[in-house]
PDB file of N, CA and C in Angstrom:
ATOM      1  N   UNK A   1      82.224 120.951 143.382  1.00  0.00           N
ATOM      2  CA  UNK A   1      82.944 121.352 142.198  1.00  0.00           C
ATOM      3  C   UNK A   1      82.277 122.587 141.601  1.00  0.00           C
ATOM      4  N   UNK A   2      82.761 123.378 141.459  1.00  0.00           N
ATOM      5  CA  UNK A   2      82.654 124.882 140.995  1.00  0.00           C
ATOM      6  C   UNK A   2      82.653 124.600 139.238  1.00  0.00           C
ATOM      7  N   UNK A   3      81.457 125.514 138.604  1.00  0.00           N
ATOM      8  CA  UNK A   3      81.326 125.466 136.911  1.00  0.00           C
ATOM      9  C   UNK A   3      81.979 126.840 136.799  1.00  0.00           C
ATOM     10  N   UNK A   4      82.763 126.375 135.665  1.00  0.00           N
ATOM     11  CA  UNK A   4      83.597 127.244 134.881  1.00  0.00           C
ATOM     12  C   UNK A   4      82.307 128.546 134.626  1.00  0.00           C
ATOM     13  N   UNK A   5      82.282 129.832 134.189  1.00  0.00           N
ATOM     14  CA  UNK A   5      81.535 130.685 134.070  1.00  0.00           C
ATOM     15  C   UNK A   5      81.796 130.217 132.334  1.00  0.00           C
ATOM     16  N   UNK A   6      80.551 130.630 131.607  1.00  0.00           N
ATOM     17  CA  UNK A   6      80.537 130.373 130.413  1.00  0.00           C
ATOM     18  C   UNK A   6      80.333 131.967 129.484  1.00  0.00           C
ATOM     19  N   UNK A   7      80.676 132.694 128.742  1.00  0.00           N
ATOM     20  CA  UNK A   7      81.301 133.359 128.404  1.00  0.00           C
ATOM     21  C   UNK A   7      79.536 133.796 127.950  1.00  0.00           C
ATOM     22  N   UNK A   8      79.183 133.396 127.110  1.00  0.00           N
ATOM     23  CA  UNK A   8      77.723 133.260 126.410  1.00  0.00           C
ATOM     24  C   UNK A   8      76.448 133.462 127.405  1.00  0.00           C
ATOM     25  N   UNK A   9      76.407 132.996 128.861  1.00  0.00           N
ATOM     26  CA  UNK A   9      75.402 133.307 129.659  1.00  0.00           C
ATOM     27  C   UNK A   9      75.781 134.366 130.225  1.00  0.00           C
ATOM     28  N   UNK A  10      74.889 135.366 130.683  1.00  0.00           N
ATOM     29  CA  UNK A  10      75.339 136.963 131.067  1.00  0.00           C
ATOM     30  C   UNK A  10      74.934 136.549 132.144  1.00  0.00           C
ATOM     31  N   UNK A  11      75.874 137.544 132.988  1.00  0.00           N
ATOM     32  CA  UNK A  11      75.870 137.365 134.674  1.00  0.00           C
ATOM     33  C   UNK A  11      73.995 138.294 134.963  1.00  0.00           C
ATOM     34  N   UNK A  12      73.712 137.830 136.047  1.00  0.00           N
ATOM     35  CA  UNK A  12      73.160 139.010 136.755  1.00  0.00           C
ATOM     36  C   UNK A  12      73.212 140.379 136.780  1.00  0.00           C
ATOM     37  N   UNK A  13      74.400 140.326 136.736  1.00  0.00           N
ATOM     38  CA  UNK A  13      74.422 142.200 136.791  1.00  0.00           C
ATOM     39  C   UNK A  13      75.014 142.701 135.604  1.00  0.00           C
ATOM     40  N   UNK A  14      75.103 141.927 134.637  1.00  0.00           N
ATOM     41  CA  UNK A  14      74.478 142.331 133.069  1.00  0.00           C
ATOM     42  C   UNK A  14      73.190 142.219 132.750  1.00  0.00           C
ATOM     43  N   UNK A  15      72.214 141.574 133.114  1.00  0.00           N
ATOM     44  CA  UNK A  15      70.831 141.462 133.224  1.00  0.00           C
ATOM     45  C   UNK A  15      70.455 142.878 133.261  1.00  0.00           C
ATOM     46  N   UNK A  16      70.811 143.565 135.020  1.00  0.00           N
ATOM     47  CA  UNK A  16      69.959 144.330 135.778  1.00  0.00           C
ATOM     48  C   UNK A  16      70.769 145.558 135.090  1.00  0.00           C
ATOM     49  N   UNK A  17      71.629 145.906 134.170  1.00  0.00           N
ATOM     50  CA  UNK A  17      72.134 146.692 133.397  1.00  0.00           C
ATOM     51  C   UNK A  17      71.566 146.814 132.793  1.00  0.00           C
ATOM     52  N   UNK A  18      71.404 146.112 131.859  1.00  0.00           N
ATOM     53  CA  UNK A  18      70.950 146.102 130.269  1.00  0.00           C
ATOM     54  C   UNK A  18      69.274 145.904 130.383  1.00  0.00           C
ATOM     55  N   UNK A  19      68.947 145.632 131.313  1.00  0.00           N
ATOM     56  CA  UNK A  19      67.123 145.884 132.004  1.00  0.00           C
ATOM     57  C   UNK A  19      66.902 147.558 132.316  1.00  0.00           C
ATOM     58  N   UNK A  20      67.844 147.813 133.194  1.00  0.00           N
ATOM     59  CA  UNK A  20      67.753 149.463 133.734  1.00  0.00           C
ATOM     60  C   UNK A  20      68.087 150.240 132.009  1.00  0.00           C
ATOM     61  N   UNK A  21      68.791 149.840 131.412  1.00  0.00           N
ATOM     62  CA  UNK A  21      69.104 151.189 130.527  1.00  0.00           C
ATOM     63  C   UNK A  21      67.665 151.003 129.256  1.00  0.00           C
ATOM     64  N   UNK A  22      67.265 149.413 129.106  1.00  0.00           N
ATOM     65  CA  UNK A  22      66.249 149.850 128.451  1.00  0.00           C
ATOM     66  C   UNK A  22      65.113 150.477 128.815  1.00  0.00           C
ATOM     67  N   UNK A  23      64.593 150.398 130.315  1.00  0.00           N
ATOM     68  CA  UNK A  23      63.848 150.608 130.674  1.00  0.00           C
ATOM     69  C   UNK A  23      63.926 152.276 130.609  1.00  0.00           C
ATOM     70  N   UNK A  24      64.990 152.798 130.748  1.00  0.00           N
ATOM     71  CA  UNK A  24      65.310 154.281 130.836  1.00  0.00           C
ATOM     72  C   UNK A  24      65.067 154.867 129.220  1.00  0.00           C
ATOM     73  N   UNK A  25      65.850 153.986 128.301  1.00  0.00           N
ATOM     74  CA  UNK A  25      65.453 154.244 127.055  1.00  0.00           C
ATOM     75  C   UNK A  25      63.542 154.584 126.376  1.00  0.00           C
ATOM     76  N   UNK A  26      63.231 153.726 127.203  1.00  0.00           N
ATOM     77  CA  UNK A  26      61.665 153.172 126.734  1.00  0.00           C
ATOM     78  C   UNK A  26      61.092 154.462 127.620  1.00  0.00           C
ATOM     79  N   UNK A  27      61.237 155.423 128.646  1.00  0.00           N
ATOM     80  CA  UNK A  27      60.838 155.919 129.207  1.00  0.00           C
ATOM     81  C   UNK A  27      61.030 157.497 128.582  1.00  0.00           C
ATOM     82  N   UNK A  28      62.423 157.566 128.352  1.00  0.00           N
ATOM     83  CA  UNK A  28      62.438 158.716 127.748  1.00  0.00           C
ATOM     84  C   UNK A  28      61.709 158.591 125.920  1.00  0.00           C
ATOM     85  N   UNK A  29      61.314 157.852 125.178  1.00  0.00           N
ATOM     86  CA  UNK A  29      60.695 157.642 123.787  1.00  0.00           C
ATOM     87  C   UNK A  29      59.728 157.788 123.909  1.00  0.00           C
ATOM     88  N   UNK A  30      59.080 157.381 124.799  1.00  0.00           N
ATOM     89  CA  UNK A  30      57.605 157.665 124.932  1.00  0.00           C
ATOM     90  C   UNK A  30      57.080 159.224 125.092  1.00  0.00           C
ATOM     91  N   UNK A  31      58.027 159.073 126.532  1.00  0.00           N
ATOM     92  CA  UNK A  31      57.463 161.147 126.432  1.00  0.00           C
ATOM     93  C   UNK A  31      57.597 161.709 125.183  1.00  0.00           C
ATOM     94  N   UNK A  32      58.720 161.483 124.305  1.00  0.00           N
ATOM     95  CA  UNK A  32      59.085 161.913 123.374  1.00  0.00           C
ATOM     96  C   UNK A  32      57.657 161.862 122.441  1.00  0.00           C
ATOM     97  N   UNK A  33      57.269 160.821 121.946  1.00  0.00           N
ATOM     98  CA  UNK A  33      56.014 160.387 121.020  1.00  0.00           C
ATOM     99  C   UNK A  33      54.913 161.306 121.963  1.00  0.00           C
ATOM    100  N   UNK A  34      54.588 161.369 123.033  1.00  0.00           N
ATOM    101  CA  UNK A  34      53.348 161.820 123.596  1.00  0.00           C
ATOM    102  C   UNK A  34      53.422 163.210 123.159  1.00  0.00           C
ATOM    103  N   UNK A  35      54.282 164.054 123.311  1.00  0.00           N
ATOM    104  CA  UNK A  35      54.970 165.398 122.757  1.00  0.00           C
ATOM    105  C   UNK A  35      54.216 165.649 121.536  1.00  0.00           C
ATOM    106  N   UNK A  36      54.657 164.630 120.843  1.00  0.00           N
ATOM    107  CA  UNK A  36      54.589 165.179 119.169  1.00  0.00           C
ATOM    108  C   UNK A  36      52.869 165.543 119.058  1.00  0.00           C
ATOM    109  N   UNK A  37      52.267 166.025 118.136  1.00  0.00           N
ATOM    110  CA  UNK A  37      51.417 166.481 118.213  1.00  0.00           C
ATOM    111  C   UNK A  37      50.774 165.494 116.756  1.00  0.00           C
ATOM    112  N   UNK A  38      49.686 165.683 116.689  1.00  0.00           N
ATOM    113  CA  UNK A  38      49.272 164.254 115.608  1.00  0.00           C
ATOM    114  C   UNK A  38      49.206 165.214 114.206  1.00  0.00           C
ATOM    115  N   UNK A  39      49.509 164.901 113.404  1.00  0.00           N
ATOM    116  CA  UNK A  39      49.516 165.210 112.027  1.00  0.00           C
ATOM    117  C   UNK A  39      48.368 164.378 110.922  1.00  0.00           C
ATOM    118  N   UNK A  40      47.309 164.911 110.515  1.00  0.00           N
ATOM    119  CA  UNK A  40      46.315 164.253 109.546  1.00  0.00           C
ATOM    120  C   UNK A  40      46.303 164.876 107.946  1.00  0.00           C
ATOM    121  N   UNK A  41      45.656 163.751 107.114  1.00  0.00           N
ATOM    122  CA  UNK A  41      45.489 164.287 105.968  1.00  0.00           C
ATOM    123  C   UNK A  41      46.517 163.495 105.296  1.00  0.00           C
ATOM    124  N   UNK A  42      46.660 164.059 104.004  1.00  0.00           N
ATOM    125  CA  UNK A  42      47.378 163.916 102.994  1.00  0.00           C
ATOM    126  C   UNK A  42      47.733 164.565 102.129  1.00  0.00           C
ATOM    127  N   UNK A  43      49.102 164.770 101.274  1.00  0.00           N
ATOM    128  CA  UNK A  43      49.090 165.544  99.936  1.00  0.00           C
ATOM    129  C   UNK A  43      49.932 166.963 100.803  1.00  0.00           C
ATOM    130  N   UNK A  44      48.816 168.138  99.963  1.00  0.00           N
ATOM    131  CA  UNK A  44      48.985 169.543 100.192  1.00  0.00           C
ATOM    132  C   UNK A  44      47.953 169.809 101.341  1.00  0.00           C
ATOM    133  N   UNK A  45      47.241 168.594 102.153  1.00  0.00           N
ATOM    134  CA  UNK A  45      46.048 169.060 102.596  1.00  0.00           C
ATOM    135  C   UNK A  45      46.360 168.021 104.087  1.00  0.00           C
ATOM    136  N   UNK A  46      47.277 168.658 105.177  1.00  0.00           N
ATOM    137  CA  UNK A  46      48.067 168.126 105.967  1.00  0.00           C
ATOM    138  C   UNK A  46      47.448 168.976 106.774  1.00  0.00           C
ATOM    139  N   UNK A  47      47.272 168.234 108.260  1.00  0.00           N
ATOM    140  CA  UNK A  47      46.851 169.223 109.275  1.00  0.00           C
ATOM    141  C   UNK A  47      47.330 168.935 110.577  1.00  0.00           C
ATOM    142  N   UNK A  48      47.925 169.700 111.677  1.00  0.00           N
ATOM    143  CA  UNK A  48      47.936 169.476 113.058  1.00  0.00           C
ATOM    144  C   UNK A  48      46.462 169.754 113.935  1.00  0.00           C
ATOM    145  N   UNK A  49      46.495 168.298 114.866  1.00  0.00           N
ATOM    146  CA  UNK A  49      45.375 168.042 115.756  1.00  0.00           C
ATOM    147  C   UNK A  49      45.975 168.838 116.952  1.00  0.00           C
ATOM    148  N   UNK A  50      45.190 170.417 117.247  1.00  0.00           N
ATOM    149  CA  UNK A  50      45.442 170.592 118.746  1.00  0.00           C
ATOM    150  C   UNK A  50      44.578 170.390 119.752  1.00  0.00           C
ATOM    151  N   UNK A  51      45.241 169.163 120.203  1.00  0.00           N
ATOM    152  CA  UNK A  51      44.284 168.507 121.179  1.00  0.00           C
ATOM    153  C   UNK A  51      43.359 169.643 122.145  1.00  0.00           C
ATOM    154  N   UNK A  52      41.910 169.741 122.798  1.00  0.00           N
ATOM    155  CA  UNK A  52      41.264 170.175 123.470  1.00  0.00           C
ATOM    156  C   UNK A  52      40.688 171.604 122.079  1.00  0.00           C
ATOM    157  N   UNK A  53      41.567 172.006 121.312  1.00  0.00           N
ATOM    158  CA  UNK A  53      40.683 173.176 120.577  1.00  0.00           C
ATOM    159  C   UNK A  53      39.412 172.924 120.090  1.00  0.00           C
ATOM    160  N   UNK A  54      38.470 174.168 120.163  1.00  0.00           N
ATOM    161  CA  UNK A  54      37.075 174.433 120.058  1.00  0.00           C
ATOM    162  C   UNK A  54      36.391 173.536 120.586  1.00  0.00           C
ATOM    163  N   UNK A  55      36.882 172.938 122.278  1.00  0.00           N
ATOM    164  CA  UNK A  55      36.401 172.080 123.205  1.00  0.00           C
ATOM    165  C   UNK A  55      35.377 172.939 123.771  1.00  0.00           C
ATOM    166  N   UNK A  56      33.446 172.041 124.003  1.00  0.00           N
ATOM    167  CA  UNK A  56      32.232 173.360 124.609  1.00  0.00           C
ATOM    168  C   UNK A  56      31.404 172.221 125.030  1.00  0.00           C
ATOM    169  N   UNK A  57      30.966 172.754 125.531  1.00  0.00           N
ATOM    170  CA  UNK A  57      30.132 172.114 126.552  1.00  0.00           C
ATOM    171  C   UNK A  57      28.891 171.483 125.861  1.00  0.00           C
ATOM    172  N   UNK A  58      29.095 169.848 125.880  1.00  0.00           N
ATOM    173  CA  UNK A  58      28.154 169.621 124.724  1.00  0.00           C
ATOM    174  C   UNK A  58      26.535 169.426 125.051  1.00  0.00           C
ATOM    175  N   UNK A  59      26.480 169.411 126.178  1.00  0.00           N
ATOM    176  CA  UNK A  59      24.600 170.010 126.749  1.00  0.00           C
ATOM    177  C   UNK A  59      24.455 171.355 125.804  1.00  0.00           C
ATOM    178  N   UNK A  60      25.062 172.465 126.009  1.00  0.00           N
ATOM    179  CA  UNK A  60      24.993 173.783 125.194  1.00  0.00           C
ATOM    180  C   UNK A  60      25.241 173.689 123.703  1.00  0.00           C
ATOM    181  N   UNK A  61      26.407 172.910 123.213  1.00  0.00           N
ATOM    182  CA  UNK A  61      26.609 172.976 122.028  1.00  0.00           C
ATOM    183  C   UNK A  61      27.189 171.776 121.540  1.00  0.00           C
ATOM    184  N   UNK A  62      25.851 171.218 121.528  1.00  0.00           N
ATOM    185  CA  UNK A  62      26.235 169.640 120.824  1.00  0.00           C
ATOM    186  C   UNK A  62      26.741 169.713 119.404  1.00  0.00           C
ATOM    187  N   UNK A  63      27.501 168.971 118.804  1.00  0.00           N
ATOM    188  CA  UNK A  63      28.284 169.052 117.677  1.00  0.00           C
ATOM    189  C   UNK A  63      27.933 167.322 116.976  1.00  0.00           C
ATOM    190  N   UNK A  64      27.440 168.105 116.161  1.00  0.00           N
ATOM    191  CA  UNK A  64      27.244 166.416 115.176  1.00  0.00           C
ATOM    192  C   UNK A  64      27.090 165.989 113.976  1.00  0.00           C
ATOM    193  N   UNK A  65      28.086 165.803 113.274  1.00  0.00           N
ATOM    194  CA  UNK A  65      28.576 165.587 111.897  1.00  0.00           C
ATOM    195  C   UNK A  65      29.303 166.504 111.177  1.00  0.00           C
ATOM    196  N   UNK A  66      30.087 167.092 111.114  1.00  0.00           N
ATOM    197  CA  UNK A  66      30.719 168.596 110.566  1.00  0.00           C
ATOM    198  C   UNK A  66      30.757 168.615 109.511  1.00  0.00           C
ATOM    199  N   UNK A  67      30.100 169.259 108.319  1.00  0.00           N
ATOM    200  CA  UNK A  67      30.046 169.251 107.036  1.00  0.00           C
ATOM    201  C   UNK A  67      31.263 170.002 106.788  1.00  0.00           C
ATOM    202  N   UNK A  68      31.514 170.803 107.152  1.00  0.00           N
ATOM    203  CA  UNK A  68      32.200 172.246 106.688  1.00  0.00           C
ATOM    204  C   UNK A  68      32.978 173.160 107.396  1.00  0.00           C
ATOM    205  N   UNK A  69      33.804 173.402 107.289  1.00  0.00           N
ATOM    206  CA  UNK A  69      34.960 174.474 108.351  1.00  0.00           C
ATOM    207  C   UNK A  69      35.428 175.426 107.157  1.00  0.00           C
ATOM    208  N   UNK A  70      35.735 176.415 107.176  1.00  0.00           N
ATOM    209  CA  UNK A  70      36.495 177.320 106.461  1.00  0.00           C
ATOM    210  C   UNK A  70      36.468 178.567 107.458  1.00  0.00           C
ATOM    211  N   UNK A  71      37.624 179.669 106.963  1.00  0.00           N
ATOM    212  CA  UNK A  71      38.181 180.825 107.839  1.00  0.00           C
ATOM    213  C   UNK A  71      37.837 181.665 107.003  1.00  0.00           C
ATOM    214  N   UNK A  72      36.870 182.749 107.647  1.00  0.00           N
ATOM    215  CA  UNK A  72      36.911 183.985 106.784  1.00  0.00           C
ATOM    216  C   UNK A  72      37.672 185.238 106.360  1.00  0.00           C
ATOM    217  N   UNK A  73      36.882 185.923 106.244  1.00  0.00           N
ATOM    218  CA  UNK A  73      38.344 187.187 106.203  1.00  0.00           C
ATOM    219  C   UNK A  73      38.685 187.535 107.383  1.00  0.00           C
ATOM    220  N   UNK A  74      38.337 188.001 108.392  1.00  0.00           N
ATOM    221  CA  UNK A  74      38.337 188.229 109.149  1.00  0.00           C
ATOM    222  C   UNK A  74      39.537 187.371 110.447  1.00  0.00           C
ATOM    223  N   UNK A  75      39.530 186.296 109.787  1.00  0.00           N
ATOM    224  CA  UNK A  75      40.038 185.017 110.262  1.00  0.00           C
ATOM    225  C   UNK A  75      39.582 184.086 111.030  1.00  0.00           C
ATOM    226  N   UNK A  76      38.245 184.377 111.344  1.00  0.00           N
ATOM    227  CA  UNK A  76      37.303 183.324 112.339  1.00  0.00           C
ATOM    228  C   UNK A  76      37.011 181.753 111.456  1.00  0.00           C
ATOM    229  N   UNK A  77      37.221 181.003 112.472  1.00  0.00           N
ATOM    230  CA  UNK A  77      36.855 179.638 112.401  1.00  0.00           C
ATOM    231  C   UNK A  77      35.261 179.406 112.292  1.00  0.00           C
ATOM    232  N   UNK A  78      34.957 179.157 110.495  1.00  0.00           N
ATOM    233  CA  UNK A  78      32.895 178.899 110.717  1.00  0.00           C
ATOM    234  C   UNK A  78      32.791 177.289 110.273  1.00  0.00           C
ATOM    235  N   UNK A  79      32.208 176.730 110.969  1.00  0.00           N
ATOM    236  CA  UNK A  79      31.706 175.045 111.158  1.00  0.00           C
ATOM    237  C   UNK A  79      30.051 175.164 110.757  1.00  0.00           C
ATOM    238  N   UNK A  80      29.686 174.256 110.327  1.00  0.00           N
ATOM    239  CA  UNK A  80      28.451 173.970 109.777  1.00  0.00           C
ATOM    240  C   UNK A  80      28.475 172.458 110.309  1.00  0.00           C
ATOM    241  N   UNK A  81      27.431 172.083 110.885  1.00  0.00           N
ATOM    242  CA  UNK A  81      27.238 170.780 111.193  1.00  0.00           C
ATOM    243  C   UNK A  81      25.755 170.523 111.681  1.00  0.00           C
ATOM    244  N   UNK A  82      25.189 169.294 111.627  1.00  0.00           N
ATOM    245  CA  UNK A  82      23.828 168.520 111.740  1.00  0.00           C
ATOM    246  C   UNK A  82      23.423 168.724 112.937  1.00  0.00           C
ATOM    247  N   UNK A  83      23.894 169.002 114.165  1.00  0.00           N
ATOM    248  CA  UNK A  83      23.103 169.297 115.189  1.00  0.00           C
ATOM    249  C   UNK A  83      22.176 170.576 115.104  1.00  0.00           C
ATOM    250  N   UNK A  84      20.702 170.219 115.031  1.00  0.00           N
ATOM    251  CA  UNK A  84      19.742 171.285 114.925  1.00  0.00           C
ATOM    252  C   UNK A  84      19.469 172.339 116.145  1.00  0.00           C
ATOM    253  N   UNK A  85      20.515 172.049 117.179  1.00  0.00           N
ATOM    254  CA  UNK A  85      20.480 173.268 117.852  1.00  0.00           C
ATOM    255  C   UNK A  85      21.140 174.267 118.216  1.00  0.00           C
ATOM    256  N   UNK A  86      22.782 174.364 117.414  1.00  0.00           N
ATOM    257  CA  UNK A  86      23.365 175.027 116.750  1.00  0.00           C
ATOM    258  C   UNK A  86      24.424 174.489 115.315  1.00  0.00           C
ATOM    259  N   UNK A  87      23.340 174.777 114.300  1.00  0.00           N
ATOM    260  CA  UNK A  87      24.453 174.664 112.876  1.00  0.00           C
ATOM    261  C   UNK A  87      25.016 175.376 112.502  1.00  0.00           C
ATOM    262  N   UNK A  88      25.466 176.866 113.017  1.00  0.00           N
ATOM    263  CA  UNK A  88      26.749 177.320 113.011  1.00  0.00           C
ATOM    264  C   UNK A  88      27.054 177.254 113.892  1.00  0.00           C
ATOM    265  N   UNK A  89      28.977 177.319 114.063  1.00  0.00           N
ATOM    266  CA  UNK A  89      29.560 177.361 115.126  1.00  0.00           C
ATOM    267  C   UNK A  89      30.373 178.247 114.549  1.00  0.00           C
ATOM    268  N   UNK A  90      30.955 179.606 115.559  1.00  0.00           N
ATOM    269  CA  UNK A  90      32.118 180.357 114.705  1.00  0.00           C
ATOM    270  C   UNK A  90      32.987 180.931 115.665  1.00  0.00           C
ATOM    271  N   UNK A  91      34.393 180.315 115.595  1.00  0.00           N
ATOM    272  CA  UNK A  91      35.180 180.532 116.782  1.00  0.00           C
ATOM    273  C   UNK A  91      36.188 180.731 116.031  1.00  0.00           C
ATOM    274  N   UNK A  92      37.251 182.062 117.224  1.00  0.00           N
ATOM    275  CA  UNK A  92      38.787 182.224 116.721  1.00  0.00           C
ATOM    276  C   UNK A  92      39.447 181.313 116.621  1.00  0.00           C
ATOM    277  N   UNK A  93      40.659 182.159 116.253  1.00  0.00           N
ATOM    278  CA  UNK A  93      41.719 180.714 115.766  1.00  0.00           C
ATOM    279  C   UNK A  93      42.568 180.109 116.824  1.00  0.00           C
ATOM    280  N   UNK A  94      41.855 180.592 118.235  1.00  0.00           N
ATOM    281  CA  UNK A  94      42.477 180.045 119.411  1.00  0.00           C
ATOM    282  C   UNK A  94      41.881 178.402 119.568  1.00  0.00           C
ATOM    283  N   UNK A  95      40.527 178.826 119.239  1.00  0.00           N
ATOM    284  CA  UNK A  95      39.339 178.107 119.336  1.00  0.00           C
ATOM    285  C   UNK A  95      38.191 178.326 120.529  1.00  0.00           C
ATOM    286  N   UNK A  96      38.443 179.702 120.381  1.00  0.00           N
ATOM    287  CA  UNK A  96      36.984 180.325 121.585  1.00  0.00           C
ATOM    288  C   UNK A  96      35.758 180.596 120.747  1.00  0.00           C
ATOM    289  N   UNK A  97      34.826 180.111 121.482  1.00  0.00           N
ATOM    290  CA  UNK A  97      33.575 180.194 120.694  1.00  0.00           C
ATOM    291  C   UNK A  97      33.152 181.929 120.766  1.00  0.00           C
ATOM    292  N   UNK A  98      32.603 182.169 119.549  1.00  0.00           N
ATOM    293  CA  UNK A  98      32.647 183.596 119.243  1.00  0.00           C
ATOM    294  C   UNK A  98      30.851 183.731 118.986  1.00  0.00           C
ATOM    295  N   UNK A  99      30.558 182.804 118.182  1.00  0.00           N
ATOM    296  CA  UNK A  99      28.918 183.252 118.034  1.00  0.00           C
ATOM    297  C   UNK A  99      28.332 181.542 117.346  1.00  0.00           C
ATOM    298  N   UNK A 100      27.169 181.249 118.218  1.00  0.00           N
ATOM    299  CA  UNK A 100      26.374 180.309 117.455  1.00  0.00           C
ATOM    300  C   UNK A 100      24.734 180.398 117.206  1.00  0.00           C
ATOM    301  N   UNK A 101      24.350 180.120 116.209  1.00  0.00           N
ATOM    302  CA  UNK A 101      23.263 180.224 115.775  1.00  0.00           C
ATOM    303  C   UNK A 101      22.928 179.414 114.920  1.00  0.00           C
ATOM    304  N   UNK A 102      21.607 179.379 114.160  1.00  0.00           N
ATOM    305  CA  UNK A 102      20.838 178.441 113.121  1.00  0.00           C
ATOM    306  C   UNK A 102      20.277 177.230 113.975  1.00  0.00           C
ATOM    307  N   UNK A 103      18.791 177.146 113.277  1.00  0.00           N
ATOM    308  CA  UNK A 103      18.148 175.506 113.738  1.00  0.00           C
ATOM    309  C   UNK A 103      17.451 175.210 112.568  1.00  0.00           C
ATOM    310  N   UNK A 104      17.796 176.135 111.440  1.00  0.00           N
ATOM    311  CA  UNK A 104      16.855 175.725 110.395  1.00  0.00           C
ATOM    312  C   UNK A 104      18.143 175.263 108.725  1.00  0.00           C
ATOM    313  N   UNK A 105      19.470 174.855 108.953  1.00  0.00           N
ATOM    314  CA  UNK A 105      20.112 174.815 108.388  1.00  0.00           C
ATOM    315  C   UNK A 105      21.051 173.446 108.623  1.00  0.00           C
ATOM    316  N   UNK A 106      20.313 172.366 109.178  1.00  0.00           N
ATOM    317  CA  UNK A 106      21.303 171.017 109.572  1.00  0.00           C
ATOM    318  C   UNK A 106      21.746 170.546 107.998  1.00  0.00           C
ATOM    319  N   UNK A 107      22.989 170.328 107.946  1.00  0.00           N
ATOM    320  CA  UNK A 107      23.506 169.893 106.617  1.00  0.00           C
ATOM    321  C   UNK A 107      24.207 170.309 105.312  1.00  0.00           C
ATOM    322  N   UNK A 108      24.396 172.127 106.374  1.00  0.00           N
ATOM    323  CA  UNK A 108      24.596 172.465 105.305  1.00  0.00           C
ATOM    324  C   UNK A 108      26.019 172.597 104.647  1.00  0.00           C
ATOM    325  N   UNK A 109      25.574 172.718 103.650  1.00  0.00           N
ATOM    326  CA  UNK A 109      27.354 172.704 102.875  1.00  0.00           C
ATOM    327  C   UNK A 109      27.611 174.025 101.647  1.00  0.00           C
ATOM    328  N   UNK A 110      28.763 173.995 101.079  1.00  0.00           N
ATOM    329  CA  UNK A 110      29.017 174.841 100.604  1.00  0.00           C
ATOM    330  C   UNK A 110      29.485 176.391 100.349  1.00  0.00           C
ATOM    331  N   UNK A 111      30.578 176.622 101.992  1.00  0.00           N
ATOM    332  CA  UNK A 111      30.901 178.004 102.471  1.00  0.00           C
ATOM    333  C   UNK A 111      32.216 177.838 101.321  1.00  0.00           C
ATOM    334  N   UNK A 112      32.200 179.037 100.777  1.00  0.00           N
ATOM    335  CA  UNK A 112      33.622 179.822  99.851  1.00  0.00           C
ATOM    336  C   UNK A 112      34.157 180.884 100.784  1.00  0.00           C
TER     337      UNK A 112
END
């Protein structure tokens, strides 16, 4: 004796439908999110993370604790931070390192 099909249980190949299109859905959202680029901060004081910038070789230029970033006139990127074997760091706004120096200045703060 053969069961009536019941209206409420989905066949198989509504399954492997509605499996394939989410799976396609879920595939294209993600790339989508990986794309976006991360946004920090708050207020008026909002920033984009570009992943790998002012990336260096940290045997040469260890980086540790960053007090301070500001852009001068010029437009260079200057970092101040606790590693005593370079506490400046001063790179364009690509993020290429341009000049480092100081071992007698870990901590410091206060660039205008």
């Amino acid at each position: 004796m053969e069961t009536p099909h019941c209206p409420a249980t989905p066949t198989r190949r509504q399954i492997l439908a509605t499996g394939g299109a989410l799976a396609g859905f879920g595939l294209l959202t993600s790339k989508t999110r990986a794309q976006a680029p991360a946004v920090i901060g708050q207020g008026d004081y909002r920033y984009e993370v570009v992943k790998g910038w002012g990336e260096l070789d940290p045997e040469k230029f260890p980086v540790a604790n960053c007090h301070e970033m500001v852009e001068d006139s010029k437009g260079r990127i200057i970092l101040f931070q606790t590693n005593v074997k370079n506490n400046v760091l001063i790179y364009d706004k690509g993020g290429k390192l341009l000049e480092s120096w100081g071992t007698e200045y870990p901590g410091a703060h206060g660039m205008d």
